[in-house]
Structures are given as C-alpha cells and as structure tokens.
PDB file of N, CA and C in Angstrom:
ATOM      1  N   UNK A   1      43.900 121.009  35.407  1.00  0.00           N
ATOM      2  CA  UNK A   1      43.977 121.734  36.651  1.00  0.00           C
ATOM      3  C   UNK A   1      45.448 121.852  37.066  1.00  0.00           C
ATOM      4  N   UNK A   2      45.860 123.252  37.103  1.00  0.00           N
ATOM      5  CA  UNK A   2      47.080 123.364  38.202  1.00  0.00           C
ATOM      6  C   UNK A   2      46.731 123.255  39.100  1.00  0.00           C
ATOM      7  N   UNK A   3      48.478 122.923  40.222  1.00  0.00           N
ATOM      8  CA  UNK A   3      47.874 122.534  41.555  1.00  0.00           C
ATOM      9  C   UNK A   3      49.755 123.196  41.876  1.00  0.00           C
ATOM     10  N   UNK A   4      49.774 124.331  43.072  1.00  0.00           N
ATOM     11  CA  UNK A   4      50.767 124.635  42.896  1.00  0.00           C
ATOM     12  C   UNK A   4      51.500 124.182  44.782  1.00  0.00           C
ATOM     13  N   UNK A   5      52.611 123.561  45.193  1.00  0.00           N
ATOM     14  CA  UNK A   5      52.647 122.915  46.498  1.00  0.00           C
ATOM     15  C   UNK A   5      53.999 124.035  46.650  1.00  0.00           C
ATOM     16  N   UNK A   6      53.810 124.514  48.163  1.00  0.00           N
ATOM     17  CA  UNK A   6      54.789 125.206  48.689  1.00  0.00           C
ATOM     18  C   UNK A   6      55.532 124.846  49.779  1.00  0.00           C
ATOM     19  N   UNK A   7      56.760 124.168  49.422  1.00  0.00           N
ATOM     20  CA  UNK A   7      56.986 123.713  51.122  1.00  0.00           C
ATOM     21  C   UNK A   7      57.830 124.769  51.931  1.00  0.00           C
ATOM     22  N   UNK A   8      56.838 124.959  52.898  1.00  0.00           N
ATOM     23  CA  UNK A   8      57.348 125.915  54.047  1.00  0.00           C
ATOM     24  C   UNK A   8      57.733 124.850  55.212  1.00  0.00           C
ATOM     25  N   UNK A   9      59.157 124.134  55.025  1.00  0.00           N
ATOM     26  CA  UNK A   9      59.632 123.362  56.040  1.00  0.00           C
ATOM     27  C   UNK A   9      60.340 123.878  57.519  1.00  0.00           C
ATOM     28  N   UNK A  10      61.240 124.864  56.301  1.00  0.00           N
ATOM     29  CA  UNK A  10      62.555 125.578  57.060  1.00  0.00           C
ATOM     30  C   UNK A  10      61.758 126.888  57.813  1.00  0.00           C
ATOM     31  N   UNK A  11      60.265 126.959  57.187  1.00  0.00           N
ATOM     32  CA  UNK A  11      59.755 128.691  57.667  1.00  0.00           C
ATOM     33  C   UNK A  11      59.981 129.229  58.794  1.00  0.00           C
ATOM     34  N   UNK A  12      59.859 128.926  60.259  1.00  0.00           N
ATOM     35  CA  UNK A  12      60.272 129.614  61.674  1.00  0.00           C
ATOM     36  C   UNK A  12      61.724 130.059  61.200  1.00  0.00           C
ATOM     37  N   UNK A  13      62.699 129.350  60.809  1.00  0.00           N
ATOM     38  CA  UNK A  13      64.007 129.890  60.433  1.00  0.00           C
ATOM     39  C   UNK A  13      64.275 130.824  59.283  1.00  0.00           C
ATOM     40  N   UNK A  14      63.655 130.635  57.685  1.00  0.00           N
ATOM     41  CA  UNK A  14      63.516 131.270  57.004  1.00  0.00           C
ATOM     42  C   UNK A  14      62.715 133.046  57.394  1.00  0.00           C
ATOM     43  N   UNK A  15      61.815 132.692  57.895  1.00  0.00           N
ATOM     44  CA  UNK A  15      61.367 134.115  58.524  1.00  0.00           C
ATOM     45  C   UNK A  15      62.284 134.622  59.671  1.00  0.00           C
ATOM     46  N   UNK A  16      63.053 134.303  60.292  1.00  0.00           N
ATOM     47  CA  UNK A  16      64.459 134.747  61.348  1.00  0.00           C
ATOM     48  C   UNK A  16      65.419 135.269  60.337  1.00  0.00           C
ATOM     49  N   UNK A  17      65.635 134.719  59.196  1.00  0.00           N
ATOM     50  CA  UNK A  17      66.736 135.440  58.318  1.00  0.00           C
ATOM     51  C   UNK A  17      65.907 136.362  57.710  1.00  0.00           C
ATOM     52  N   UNK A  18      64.578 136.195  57.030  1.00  0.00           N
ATOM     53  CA  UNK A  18      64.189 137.139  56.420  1.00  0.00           C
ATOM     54  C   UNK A  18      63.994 138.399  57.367  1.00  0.00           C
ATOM     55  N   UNK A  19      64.095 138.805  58.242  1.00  0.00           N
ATOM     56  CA  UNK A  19      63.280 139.760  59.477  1.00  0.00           C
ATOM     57  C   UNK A  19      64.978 140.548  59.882  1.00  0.00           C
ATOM     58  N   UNK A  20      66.014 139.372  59.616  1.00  0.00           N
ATOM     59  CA  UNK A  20      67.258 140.129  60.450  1.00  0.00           C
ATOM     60  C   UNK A  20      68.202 139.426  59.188  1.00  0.00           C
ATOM     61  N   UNK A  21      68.764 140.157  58.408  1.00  0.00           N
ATOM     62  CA  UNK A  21      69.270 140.416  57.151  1.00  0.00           C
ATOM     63  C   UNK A  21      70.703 139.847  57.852  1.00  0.00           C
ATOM     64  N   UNK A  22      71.220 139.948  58.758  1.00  0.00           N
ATOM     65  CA  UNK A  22      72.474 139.581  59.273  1.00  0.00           C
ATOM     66  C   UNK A  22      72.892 137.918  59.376  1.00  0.00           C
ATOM     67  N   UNK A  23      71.722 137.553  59.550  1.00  0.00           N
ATOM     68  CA  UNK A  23      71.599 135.730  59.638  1.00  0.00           C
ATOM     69  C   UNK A  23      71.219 135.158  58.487  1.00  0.00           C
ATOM     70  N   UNK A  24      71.581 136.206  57.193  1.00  0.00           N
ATOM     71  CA  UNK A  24      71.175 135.147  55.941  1.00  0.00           C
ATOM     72  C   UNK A  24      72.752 134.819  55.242  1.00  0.00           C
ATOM     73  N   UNK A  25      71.686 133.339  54.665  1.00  0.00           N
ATOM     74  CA  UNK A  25      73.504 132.676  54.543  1.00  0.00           C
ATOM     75  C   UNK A  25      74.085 131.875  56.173  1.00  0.00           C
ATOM     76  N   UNK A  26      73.590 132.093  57.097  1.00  0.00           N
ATOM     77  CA  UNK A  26      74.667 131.882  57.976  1.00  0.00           C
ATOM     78  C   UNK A  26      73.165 130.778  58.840  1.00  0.00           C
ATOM     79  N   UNK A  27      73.986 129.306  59.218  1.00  0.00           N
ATOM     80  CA  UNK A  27      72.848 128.544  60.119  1.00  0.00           C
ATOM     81  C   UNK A  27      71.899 128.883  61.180  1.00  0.00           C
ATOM     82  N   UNK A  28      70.741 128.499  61.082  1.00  0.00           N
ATOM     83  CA  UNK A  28      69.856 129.578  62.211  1.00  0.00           C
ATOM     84  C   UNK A  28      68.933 127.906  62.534  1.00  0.00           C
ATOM     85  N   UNK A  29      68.859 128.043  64.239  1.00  0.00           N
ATOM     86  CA  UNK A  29      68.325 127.509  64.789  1.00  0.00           C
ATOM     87  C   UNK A  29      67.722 128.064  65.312  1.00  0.00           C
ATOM     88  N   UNK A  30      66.021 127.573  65.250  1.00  0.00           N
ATOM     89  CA  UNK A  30      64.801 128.163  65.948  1.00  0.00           C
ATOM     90  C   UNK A  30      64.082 126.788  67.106  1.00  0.00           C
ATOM     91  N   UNK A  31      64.059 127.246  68.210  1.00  0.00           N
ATOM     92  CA  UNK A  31      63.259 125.995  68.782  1.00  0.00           C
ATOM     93  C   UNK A  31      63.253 126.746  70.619  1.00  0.00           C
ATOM     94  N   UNK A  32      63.459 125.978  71.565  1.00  0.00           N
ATOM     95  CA  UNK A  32      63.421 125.577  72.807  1.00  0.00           C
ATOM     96  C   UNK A  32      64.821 126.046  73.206  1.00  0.00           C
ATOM     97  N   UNK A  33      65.323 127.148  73.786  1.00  0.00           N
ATOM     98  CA  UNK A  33      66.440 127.607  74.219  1.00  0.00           C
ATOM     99  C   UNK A  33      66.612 127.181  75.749  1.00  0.00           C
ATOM    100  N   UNK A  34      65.836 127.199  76.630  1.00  0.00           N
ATOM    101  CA  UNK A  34      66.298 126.309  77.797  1.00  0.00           C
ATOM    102  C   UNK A  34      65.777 125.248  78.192  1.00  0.00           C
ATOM    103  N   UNK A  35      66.735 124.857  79.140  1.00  0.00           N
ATOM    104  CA  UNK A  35      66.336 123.598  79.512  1.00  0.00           C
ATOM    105  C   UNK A  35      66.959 122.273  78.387  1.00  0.00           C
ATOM    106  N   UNK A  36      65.598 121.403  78.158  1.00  0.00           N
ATOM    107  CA  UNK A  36      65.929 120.353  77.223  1.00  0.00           C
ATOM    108  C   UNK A  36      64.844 120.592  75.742  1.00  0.00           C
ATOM    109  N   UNK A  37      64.927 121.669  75.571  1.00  0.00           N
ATOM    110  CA  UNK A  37      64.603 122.151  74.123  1.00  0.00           C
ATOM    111  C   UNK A  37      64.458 121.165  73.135  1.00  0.00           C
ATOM    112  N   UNK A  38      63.967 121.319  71.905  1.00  0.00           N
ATOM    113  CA  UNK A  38      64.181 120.893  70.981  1.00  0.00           C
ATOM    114  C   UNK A  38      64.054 121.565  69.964  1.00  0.00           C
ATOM    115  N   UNK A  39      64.607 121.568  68.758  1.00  0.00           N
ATOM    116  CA  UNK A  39      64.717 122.060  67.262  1.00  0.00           C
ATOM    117  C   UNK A  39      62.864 122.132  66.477  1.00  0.00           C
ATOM    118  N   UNK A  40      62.492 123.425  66.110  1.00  0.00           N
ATOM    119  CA  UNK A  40      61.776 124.252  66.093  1.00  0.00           C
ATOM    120  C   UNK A  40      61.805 124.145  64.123  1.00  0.00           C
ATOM    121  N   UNK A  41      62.708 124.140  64.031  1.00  0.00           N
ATOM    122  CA  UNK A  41      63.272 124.580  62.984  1.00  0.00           C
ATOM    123  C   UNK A  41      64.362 124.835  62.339  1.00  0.00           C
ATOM    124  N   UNK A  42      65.520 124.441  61.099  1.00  0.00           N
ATOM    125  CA  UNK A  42      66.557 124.646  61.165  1.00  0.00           C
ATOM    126  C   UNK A  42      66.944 125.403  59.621  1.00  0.00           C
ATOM    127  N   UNK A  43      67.375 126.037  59.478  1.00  0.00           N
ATOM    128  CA  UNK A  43      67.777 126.656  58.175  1.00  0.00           C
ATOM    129  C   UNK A  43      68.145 125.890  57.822  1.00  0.00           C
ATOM    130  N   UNK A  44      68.407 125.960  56.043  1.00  0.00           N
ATOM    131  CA  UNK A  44      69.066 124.808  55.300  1.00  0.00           C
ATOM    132  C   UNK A  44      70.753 125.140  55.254  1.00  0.00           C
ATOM    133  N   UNK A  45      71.039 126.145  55.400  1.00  0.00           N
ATOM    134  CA  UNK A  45      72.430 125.901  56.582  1.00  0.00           C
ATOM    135  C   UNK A  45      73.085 125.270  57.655  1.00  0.00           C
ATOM    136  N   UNK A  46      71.988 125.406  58.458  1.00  0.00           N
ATOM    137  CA  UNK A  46      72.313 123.883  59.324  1.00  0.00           C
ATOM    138  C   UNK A  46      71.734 122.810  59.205  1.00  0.00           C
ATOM    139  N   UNK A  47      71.076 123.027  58.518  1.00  0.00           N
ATOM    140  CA  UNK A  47      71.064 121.045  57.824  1.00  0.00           C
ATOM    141  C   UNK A  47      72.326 120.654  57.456  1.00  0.00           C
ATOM    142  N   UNK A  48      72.996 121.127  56.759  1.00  0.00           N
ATOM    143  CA  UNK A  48      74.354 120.776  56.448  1.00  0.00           C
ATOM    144  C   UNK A  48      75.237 120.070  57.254  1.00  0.00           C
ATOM    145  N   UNK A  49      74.918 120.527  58.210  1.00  0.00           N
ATOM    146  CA  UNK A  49      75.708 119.598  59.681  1.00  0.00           C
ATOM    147  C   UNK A  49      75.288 118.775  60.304  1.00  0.00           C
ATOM    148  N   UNK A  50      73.766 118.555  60.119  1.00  0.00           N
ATOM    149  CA  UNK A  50      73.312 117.520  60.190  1.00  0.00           C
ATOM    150  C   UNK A  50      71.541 117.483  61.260  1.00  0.00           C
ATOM    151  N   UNK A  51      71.312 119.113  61.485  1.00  0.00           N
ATOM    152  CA  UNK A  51      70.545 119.584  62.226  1.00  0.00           C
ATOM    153  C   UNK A  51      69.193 119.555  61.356  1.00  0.00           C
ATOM    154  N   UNK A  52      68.674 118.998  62.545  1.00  0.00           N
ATOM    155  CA  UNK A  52      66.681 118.712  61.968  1.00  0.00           C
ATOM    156  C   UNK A  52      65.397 118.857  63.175  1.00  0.00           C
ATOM    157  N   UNK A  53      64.591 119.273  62.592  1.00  0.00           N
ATOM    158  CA  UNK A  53      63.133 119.875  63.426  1.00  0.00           C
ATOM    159  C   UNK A  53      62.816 118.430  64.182  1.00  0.00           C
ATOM    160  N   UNK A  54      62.707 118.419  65.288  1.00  0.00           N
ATOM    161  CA  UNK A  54      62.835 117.333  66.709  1.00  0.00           C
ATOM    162  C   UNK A  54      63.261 117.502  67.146  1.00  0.00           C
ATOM    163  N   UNK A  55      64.825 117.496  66.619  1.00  0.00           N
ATOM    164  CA  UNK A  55      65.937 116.626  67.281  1.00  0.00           C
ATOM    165  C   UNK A  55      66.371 117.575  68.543  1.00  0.00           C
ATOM    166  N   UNK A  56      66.808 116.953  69.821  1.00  0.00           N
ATOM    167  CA  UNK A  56      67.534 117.842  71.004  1.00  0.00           C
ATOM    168  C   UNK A  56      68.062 118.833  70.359  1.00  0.00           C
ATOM    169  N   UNK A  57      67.651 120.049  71.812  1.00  0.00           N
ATOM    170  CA  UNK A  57      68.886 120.890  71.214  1.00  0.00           C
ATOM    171  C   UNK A  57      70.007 121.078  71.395  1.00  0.00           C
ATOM    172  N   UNK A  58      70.497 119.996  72.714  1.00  0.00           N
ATOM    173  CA  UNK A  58      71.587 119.808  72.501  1.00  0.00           C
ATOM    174  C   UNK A  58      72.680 119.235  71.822  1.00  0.00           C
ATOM    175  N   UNK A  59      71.812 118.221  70.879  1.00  0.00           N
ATOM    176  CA  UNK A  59      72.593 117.455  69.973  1.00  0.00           C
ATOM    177  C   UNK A  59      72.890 118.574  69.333  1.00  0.00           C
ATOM    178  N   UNK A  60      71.655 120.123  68.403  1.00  0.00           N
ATOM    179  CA  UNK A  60      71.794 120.027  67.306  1.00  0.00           C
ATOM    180  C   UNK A  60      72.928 121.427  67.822  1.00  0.00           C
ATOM    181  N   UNK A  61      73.149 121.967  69.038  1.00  0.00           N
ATOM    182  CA  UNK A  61      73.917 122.939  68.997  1.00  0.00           C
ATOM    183  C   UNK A  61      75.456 122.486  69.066  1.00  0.00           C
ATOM    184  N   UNK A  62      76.001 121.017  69.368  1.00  0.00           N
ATOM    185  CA  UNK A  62      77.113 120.280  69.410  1.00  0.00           C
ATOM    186  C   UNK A  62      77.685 120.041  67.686  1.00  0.00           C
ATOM    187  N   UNK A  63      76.159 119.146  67.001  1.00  0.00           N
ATOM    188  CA  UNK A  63      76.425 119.653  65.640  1.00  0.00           C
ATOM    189  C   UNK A  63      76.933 120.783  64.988  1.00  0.00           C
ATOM    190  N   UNK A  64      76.424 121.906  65.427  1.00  0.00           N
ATOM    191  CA  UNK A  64      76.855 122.930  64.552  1.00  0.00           C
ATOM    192  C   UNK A  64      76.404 123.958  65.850  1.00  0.00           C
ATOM    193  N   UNK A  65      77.821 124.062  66.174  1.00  0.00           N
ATOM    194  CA  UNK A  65      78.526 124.760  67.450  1.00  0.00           C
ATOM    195  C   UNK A  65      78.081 126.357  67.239  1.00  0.00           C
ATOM    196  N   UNK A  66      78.062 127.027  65.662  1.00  0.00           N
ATOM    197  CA  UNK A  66      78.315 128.021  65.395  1.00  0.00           C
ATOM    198  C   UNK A  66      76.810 128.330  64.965  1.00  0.00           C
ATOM    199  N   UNK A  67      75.924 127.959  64.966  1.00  0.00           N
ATOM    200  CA  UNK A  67      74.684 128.338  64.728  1.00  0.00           C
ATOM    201  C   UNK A  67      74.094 129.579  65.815  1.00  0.00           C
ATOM    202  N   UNK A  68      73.323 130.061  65.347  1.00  0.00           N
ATOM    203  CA  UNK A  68      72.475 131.380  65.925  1.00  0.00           C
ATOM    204  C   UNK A  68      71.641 130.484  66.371  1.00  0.00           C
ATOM    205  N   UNK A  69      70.873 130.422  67.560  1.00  0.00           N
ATOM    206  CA  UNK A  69      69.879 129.633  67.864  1.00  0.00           C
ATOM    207  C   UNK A  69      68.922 130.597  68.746  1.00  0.00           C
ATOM    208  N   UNK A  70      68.087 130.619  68.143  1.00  0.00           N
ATOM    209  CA  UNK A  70      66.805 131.433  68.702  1.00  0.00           C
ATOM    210  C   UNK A  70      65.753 131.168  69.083  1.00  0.00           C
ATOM    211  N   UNK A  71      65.225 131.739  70.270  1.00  0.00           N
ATOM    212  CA  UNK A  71      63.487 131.054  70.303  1.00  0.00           C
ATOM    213  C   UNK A  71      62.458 131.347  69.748  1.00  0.00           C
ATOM    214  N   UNK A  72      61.572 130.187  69.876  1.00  0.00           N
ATOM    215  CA  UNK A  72      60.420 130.778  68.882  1.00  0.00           C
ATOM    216  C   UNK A  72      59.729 131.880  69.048  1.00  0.00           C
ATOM    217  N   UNK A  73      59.414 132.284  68.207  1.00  0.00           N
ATOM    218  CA  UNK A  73      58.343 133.485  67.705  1.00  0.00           C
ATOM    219  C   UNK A  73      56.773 133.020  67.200  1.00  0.00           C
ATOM    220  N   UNK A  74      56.434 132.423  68.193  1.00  0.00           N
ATOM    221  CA  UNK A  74      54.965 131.456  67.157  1.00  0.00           C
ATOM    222  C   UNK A  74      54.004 132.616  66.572  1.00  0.00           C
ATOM    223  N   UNK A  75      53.595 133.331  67.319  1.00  0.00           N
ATOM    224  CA  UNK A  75      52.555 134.532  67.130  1.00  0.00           C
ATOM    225  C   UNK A  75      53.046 135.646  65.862  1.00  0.00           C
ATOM    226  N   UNK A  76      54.203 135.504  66.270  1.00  0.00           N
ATOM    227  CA  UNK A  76      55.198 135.769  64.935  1.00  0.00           C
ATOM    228  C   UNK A  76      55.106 135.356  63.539  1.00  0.00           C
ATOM    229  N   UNK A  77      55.566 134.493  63.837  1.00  0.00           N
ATOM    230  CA  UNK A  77      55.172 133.527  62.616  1.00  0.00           C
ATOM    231  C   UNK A  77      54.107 132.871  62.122  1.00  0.00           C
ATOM    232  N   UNK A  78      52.992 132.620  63.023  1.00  0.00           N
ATOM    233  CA  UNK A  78      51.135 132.517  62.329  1.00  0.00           C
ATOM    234  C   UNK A  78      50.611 133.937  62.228  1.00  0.00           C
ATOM    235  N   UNK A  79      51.102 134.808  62.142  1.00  0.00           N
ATOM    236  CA  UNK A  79      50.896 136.008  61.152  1.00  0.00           C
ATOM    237  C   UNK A  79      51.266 136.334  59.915  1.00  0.00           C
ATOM    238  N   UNK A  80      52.806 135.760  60.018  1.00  0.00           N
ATOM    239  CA  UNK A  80      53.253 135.525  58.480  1.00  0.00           C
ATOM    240  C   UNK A  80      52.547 134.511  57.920  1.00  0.00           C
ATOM    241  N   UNK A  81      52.392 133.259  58.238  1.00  0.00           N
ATOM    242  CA  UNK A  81      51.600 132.245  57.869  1.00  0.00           C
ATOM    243  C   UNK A  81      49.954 132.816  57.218  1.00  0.00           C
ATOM    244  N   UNK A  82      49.411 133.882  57.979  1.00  0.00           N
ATOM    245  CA  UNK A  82      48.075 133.974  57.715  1.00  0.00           C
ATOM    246  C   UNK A  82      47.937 135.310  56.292  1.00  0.00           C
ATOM    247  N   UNK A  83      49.310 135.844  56.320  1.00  0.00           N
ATOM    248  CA  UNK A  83      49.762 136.796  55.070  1.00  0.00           C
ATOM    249  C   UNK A  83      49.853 135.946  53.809  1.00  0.00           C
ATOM    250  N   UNK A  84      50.655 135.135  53.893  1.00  0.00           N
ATOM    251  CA  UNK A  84      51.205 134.216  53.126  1.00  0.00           C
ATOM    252  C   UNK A  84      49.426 133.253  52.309  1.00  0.00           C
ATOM    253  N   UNK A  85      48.929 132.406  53.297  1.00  0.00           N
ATOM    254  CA  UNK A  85      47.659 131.956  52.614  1.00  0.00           C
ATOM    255  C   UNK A  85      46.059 133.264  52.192  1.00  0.00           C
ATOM    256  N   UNK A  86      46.999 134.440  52.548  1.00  0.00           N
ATOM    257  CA  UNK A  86      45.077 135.776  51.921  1.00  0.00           C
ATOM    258  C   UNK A  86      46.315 135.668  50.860  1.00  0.00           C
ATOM    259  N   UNK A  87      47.303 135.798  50.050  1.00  0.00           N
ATOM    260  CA  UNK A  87      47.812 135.718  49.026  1.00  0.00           C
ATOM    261  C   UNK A  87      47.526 134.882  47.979  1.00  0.00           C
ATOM    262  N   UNK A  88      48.037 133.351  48.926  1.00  0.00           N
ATOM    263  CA  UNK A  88      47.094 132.332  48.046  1.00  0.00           C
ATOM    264  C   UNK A  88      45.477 132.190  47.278  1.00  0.00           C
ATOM    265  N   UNK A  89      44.944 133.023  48.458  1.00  0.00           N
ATOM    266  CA  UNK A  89      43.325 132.589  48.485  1.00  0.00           C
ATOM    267  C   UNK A  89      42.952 134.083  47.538  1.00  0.00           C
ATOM    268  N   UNK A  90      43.755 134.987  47.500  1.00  0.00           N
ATOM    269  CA  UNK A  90      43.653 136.036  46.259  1.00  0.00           C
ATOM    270  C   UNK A  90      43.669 135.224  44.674  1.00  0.00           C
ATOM    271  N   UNK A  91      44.094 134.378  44.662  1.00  0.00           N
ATOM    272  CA  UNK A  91      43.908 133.683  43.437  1.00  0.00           C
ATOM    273  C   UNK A  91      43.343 132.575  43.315  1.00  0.00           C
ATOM    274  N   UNK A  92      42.660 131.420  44.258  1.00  0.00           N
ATOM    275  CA  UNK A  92      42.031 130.736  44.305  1.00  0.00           C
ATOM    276  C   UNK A  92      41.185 130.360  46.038  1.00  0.00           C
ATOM    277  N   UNK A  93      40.036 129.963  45.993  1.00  0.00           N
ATOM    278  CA  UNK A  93      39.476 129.312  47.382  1.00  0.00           C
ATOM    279  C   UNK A  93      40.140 128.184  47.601  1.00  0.00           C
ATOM    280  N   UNK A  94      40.831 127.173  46.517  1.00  0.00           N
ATOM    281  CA  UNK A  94      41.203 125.754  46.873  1.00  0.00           C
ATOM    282  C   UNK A  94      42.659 126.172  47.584  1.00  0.00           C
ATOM    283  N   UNK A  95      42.625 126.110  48.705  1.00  0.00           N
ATOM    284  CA  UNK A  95      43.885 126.561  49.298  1.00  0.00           C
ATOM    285  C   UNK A  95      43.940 125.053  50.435  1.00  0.00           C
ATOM    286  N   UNK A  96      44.579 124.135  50.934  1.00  0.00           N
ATOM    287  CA  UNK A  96      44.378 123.376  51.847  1.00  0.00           C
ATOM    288  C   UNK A  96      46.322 123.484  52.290  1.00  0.00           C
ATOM    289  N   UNK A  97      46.194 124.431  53.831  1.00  0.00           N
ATOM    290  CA  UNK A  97      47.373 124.079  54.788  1.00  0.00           C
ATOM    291  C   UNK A  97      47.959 123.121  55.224  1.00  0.00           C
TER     292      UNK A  97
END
C-alpha cells in the first residue's frame, strides 16, 4: 500500500503568494492584524527570522520588520482546502485531513 502525506503547514501563507504573484519569494505573514493578534501562518520566508503559527504578532512583526502581514482569509482558504482534498478523493476514498 502507498500512503502519500502532504504537509500543508505554511498553506494560509502559501495560498497569499500563490493568489498575489508579487509576495512570492518575499516573507508573508497571515494571522490577527489588530489588536493582540497572533500568527495564522508564516511563509517559509519568515521562518527564517524566526516567525511561527502562535506566536504574537507582535513579536513576529519585530522579528521580521519587513514582512507583508495579512489577515486571514478563512472562507478563502477552506475552499482551497475543499479543491485540494475532491483531487485527492479523485484517486482514492482513503483520504483522512
């Protein structure tokens, strides 16, 4: 039996670069823009600086000053999510999210 694992860690951010061609390559923060926010999501660009899904967002915008930081898109993104698994389930029922 194959068994094939996809990690969609970075996805809220990965789908922000994929959607706006201008933010690829370049750190993208997705999460909680006011107030006391938190990290949503971080491209593997700003991981580099040290930015991770929890963490404040004020830590992670001090980290990496120069990041795009955007809010979420949830409805947004559990549409891509629900594209993404009728793909999977086109080639098998054993699909578990």
């Amino acid at each position: 039996m194959d068994i094939l694992h996809v990690d969609m860690d970075a996805f809220f951010a990965s789908i922000e670069q994929r959607d706006r061609p201008d933010l690829r390559g370049k750190p993208v923060i997705v999460g909680g823009v006011k107030g006391r926010g938190v990290v949503s999501a971080a491209s593997y660009e700003a991981r580099k600086f040290g930015v991770h899904s929890a963490m404040p967002m004020s830590t992670a915008r001090r980290l990496c000053p120069q990041a795009m930081v955007l809010p979420v898109r949830m409805q947004h993104y559990a549409e891509i999510g629900r594209q993404i698994r009728d793909i999977f389930l086109s080639f098998t029922p054993l699909v578990e999210p």
